[in-house]
N, C-alpha and C. Protein backbone atom coordinates (compact mmCIF):
# COMPACT_ATOMS: atom_id res chain seq x y z
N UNK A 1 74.41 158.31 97.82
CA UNK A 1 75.16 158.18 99.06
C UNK A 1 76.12 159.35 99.18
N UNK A 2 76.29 160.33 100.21
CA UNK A 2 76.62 161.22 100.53
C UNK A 2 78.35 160.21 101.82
N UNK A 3 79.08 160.77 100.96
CA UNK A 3 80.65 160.41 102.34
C UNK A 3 81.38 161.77 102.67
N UNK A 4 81.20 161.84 103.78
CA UNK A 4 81.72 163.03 104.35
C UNK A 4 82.68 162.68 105.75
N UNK A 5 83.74 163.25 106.08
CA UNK A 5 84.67 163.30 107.29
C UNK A 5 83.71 163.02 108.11
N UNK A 6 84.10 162.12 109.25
CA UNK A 6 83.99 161.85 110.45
C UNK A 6 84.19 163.22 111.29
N UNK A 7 83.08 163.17 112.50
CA UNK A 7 83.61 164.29 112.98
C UNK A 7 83.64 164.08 114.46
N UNK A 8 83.51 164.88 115.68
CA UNK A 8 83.49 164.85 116.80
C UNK A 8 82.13 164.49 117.05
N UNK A 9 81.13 165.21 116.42
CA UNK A 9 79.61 164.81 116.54
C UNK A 9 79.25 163.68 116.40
N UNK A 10 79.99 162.68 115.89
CA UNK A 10 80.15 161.50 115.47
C UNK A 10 80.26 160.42 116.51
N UNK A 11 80.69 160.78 117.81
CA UNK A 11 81.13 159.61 118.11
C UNK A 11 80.22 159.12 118.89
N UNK A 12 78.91 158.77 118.21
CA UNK A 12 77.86 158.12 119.23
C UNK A 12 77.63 157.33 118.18
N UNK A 13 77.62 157.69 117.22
CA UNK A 13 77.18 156.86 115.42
C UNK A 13 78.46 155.82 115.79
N UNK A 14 79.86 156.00 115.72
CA UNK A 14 81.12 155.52 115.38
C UNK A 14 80.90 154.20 116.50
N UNK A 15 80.48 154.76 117.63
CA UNK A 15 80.45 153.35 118.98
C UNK A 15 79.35 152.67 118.36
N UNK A 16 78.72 153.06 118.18
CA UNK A 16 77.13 152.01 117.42
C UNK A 16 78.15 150.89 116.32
N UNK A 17 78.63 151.70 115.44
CA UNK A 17 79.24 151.15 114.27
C UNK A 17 80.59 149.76 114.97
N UNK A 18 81.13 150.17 115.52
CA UNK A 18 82.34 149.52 116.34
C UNK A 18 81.48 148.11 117.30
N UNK A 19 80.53 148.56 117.95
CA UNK A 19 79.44 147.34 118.34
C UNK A 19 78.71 146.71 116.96
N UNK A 20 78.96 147.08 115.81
CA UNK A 20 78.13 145.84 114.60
C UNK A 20 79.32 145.43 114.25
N UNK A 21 80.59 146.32 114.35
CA UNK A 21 81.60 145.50 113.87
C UNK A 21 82.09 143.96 114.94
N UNK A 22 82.10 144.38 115.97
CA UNK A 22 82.38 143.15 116.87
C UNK A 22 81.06 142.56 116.97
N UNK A 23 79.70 142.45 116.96
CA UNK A 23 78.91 141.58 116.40
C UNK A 23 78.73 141.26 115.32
N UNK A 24 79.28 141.21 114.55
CA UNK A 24 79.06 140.99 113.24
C UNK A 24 78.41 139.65 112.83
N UNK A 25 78.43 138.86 113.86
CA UNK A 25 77.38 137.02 113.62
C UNK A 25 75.93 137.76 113.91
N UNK A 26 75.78 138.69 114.16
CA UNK A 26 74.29 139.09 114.34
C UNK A 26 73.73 139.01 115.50
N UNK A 27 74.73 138.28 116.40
CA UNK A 27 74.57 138.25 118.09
C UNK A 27 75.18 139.36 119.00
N UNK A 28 74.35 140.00 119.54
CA UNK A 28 74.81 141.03 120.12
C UNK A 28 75.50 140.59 121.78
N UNK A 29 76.28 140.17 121.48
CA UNK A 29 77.29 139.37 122.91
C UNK A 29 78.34 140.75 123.37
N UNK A 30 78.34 141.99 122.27
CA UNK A 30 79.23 143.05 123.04
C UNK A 30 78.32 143.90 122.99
N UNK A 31 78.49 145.14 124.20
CA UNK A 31 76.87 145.86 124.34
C UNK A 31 77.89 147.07 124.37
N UNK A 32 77.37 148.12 124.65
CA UNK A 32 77.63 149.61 124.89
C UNK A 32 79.04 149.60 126.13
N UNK A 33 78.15 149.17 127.45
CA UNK A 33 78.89 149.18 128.44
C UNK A 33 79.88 148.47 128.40
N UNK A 34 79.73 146.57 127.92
CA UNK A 34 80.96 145.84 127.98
C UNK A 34 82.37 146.21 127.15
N UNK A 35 81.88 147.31 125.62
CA UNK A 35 82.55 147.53 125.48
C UNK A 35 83.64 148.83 126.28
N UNK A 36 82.80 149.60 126.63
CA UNK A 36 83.30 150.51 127.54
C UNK A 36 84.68 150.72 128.55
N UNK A 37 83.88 149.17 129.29
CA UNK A 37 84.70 148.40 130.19
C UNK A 37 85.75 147.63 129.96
N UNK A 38 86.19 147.40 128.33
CA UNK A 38 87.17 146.58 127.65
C UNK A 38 87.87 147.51 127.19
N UNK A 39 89.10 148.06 127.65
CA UNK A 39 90.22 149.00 127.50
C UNK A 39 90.58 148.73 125.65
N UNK A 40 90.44 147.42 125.50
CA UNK A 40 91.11 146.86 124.17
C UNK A 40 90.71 147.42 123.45
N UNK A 41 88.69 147.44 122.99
CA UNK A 41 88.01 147.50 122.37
C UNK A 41 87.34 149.06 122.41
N UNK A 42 87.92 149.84 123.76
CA UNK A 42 87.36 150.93 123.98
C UNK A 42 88.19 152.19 123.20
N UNK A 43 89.17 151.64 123.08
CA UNK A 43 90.35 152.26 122.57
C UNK A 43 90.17 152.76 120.98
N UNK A 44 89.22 152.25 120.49
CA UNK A 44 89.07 152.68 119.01
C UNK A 44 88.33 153.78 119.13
N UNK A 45 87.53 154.42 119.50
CA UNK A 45 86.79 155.28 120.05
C UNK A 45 87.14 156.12 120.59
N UNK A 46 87.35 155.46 121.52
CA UNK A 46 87.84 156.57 123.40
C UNK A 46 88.44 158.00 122.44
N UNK A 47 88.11 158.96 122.96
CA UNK A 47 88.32 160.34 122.76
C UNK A 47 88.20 161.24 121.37
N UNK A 48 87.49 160.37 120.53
CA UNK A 48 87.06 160.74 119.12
C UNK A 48 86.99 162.08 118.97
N UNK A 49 87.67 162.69 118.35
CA UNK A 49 88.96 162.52 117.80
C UNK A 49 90.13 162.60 118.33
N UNK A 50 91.17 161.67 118.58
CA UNK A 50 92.06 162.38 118.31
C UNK A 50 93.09 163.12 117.48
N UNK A 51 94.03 163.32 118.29
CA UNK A 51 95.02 163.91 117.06
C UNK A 51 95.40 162.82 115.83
N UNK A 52 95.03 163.28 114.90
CA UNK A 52 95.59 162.27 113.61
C UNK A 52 94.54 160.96 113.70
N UNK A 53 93.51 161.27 114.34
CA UNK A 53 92.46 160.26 113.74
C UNK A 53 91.64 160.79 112.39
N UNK A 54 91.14 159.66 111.64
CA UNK A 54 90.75 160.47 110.61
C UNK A 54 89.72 158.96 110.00
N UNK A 55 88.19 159.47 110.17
CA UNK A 55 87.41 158.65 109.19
C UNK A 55 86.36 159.46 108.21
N UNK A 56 85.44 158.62 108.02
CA UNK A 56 84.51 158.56 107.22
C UNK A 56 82.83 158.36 107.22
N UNK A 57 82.19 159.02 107.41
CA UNK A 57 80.58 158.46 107.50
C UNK A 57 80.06 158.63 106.12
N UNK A 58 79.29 157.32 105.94
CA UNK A 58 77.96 157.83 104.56
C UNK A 58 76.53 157.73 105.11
N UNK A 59 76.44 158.61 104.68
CA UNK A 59 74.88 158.81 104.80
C UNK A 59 74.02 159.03 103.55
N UNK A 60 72.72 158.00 103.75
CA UNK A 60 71.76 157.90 102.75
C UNK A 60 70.31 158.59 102.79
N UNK A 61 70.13 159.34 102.00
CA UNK A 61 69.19 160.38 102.60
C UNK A 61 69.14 161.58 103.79
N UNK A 62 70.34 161.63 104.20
CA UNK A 62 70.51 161.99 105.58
C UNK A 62 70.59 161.27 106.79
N UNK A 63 70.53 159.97 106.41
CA UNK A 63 70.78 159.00 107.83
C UNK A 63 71.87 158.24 107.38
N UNK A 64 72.92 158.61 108.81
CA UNK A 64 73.90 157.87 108.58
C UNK A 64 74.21 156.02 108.73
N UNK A 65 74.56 155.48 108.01
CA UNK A 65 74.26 154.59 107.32
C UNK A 65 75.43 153.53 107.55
N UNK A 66 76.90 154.29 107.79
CA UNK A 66 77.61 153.22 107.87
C UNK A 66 79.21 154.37 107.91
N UNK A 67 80.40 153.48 108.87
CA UNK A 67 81.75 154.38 109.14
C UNK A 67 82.57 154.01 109.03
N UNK A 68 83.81 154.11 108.83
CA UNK A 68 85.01 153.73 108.98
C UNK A 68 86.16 154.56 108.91
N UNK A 69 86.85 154.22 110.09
CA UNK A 69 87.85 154.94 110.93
C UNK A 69 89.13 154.72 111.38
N UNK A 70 90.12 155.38 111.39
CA UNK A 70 91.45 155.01 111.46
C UNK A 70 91.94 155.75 112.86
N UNK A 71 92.88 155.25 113.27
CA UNK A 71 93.65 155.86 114.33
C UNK A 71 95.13 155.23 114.64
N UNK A 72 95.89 155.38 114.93
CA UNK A 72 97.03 154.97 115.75
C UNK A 72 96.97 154.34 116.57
N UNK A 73 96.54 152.94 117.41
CA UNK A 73 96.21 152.10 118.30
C UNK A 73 97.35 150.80 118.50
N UNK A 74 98.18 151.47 119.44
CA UNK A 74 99.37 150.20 120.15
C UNK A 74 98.36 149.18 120.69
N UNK A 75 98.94 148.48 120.11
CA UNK A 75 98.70 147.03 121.04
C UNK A 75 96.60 146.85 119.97
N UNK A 76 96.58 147.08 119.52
CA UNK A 76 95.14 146.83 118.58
C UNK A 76 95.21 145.34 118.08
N UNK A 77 93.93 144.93 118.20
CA UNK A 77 93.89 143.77 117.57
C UNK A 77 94.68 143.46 116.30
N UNK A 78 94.25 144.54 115.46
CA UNK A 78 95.32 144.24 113.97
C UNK A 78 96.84 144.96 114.02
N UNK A 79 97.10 145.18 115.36
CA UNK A 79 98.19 146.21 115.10
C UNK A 79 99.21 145.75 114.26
N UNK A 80 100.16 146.55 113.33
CA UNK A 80 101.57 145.45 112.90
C UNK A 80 102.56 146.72 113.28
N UNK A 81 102.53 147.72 113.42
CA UNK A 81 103.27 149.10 113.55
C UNK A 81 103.47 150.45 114.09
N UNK A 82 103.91 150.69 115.22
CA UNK A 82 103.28 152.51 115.50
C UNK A 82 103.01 153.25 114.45
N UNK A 83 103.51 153.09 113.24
CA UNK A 83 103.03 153.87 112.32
C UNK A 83 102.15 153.78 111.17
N UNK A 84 101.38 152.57 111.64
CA UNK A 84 100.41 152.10 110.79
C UNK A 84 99.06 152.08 111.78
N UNK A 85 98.09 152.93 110.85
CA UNK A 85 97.02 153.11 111.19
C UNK A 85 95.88 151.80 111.43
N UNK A 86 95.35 151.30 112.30
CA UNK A 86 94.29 150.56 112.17
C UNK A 86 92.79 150.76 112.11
N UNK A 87 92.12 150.36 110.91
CA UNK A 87 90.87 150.64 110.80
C UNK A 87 89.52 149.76 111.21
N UNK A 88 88.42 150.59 111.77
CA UNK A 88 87.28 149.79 112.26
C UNK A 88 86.40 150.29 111.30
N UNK A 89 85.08 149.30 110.49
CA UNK A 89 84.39 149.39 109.83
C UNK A 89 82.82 149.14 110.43
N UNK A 90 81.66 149.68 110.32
CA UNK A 90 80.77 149.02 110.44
C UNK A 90 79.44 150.12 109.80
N UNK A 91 79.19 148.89 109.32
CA UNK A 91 77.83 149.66 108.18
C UNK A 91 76.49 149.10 108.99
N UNK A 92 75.29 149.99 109.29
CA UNK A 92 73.93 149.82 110.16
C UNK A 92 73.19 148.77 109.18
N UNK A 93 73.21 147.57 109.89
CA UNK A 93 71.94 146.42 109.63
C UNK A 93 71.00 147.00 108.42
N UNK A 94 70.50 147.95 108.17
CA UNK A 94 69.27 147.61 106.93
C UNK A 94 70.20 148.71 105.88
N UNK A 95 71.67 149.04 105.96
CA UNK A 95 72.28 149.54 105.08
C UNK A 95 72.97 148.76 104.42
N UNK A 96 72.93 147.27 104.75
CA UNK A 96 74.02 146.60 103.87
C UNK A 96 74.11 146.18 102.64
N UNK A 97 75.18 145.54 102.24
CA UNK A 97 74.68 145.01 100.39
C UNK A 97 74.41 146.06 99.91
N UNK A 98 74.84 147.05 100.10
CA UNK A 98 74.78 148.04 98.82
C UNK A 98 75.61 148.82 98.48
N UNK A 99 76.64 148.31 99.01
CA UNK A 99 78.47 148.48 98.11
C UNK A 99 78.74 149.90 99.38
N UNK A 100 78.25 150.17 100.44
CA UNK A 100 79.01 151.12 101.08
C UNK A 100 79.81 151.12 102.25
N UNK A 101 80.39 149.83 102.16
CA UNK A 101 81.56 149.19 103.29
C UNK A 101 82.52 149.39 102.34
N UNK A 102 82.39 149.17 100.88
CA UNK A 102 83.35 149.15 99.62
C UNK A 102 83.65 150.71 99.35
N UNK A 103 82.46 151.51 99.45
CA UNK A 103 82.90 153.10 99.08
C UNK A 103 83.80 153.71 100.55
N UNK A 104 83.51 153.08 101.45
CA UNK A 104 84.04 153.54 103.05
C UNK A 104 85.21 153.33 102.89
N UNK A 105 85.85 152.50 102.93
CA UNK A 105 86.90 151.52 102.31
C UNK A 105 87.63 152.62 101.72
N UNK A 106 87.45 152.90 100.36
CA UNK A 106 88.22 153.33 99.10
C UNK A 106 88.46 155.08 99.89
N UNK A 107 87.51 155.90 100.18
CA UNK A 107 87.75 156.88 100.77
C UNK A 107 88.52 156.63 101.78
N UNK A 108 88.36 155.62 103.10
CA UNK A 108 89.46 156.12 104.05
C UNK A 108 90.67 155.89 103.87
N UNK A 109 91.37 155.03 102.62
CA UNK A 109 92.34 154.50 101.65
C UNK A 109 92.67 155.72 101.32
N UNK A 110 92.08 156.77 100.64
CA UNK A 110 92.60 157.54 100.31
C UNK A 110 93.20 158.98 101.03
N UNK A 111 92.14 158.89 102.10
CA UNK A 111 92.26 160.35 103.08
C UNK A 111 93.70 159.27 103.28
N UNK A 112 94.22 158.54 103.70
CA UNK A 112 94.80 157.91 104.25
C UNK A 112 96.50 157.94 103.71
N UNK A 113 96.04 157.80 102.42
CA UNK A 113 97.86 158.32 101.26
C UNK A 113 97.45 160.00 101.33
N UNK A 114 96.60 160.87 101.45
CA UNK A 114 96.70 161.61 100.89
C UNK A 114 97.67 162.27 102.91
N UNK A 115 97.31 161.64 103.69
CA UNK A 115 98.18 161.70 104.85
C UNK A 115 99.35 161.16 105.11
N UNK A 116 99.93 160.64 103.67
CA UNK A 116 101.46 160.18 103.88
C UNK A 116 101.30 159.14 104.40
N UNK A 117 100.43 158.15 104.54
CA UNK A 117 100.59 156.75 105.48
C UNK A 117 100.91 155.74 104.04
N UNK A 118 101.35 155.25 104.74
CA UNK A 118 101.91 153.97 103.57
C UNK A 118 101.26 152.83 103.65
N UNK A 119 100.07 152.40 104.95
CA UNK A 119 99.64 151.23 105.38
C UNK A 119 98.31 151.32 105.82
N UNK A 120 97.61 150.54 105.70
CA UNK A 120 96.27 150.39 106.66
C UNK A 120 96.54 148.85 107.10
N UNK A 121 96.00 148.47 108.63
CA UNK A 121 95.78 147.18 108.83
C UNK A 121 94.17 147.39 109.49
N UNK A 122 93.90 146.09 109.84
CA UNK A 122 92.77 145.55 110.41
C UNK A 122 92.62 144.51 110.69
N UNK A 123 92.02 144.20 111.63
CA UNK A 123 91.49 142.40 112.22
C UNK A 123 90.36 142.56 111.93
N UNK A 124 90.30 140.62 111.75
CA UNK A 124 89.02 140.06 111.19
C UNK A 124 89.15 138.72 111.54
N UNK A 125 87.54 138.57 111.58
CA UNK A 125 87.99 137.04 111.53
C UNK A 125 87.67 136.27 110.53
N UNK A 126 88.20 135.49 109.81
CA UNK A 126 87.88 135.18 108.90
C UNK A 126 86.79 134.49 108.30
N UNK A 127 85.89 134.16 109.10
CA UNK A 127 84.71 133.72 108.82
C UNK A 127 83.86 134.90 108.54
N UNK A 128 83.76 135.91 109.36
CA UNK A 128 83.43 137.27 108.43
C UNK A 128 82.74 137.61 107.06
N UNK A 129 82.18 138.11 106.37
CA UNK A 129 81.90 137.97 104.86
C UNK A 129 82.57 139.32 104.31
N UNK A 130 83.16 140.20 105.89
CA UNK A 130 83.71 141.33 105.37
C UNK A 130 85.58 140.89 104.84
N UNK A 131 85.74 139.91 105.66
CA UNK A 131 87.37 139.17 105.37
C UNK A 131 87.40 139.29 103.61
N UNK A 132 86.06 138.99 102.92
CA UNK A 132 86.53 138.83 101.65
C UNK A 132 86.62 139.67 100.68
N UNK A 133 85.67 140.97 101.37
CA UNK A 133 85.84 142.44 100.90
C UNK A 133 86.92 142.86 101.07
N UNK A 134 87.46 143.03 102.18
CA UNK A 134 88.76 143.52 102.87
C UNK A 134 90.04 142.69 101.36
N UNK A 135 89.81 141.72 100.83
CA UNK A 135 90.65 140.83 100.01
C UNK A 135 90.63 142.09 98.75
N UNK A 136 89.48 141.65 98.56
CA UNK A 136 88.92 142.68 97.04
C UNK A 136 89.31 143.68 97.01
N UNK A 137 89.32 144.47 97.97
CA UNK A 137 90.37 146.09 98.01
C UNK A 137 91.91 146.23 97.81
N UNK A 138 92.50 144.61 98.25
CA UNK A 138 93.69 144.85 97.92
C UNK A 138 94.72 144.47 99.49
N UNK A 139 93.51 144.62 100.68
CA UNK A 139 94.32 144.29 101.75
C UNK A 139 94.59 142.62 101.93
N UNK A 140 95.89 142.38 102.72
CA UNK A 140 96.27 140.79 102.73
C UNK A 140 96.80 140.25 104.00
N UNK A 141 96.64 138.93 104.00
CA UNK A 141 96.86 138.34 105.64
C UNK A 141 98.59 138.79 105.93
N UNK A 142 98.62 139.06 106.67
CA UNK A 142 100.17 139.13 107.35
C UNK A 142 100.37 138.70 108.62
N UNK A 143 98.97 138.04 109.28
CA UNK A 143 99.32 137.16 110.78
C UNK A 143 97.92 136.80 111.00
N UNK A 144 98.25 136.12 112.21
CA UNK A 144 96.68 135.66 113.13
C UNK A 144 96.96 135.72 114.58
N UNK A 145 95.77 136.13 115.08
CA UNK A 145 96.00 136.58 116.51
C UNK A 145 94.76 136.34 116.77
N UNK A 146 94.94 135.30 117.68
CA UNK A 146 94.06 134.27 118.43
C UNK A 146 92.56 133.34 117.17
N UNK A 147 91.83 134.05 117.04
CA UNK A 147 91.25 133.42 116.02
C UNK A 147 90.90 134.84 114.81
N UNK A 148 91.50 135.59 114.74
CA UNK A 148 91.29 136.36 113.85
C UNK A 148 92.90 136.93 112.89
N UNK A 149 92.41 137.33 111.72
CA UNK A 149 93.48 137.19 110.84
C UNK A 149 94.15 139.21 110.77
N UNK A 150 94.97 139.15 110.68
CA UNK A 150 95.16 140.90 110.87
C UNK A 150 96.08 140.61 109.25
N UNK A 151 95.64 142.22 108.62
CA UNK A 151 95.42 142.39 107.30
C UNK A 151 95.79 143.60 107.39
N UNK A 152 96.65 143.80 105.98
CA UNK A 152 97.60 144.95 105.75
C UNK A 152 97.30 145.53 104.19
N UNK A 153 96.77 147.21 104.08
CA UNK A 153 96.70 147.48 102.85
C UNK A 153 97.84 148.08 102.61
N UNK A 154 98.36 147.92 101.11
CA UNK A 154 99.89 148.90 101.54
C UNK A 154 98.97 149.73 100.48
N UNK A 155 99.70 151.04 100.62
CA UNK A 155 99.04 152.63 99.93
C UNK A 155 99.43 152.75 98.53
């Protein structure tokens, strides 16, 4: 498995990834457009990169495989801080189970101190099977917002 910076070329992989993350029951109930049209959800994305965004792609063999990405996002599902970054994860359907949501993870953790941030959060919901990964790394509940739990790594 090859992990390399996220880049601008990226952000067609990153919206794919951001639609498995909000399907994650395997029902595809958010599509391309609806997310588009959802300011909330569009917002993780919208203008990839910006300033002081900063993720991660792996790729297996040369196909990218799975991302995760940080940005500055007021008002985000997991938000707890302007100065805490929130991250979106999502690894492609026949890439899973094979520990690279866990290597995504540990790298954007690190680009992440090595940027002076002191925090990562994220929403989830806890029924999720990623809620218990997200545990295993070290991140922890610090609220709930509406039916999902928002989770704080400190650096």
């Amino acid at each position: 498995m090859l992990l390399r910076p996220a880049t601008a070329d990226d952000f067609d992989f990153l919206a794919a990834m951001m639609l498995e993350a909000c399907n994650w029951t395997g029902e595809a109930w958010f599509t391309l457009e609806k997310a588009r049209a959802d300011d909330k959800v569009w917002r993780y994305v919208e203008g990839w990169p910006l300033a002081g965004d900063f993720g991660v792609v792996a790729e297996i063999d040369g196909v990218p495989a799975g991302a995760c990405w940080a940005r500055l996002v007021a008002g985000g599902y997991g938000y707890v801080a302007d100065d805490v970054p929130e991250l979106t994860l999502g690894v492609s359907p026949s890439f899973r189970r094979r520990g690279i949501a866990r290597a995504l993870l540990t790298a954007l953790a690190d680009t992440a101190r090595a940027a002076s941030y002191q925090r990562l959060s994220l929403s989830v919901d806890p029924n999720n099977p990623a809620a218990g990964l997200y545990a295993t790394v070290g991140f922890r509940k610090v609220g709930v917002v509406q039916t999902s739990d928002t989770m704080v790594l400190e650096l």
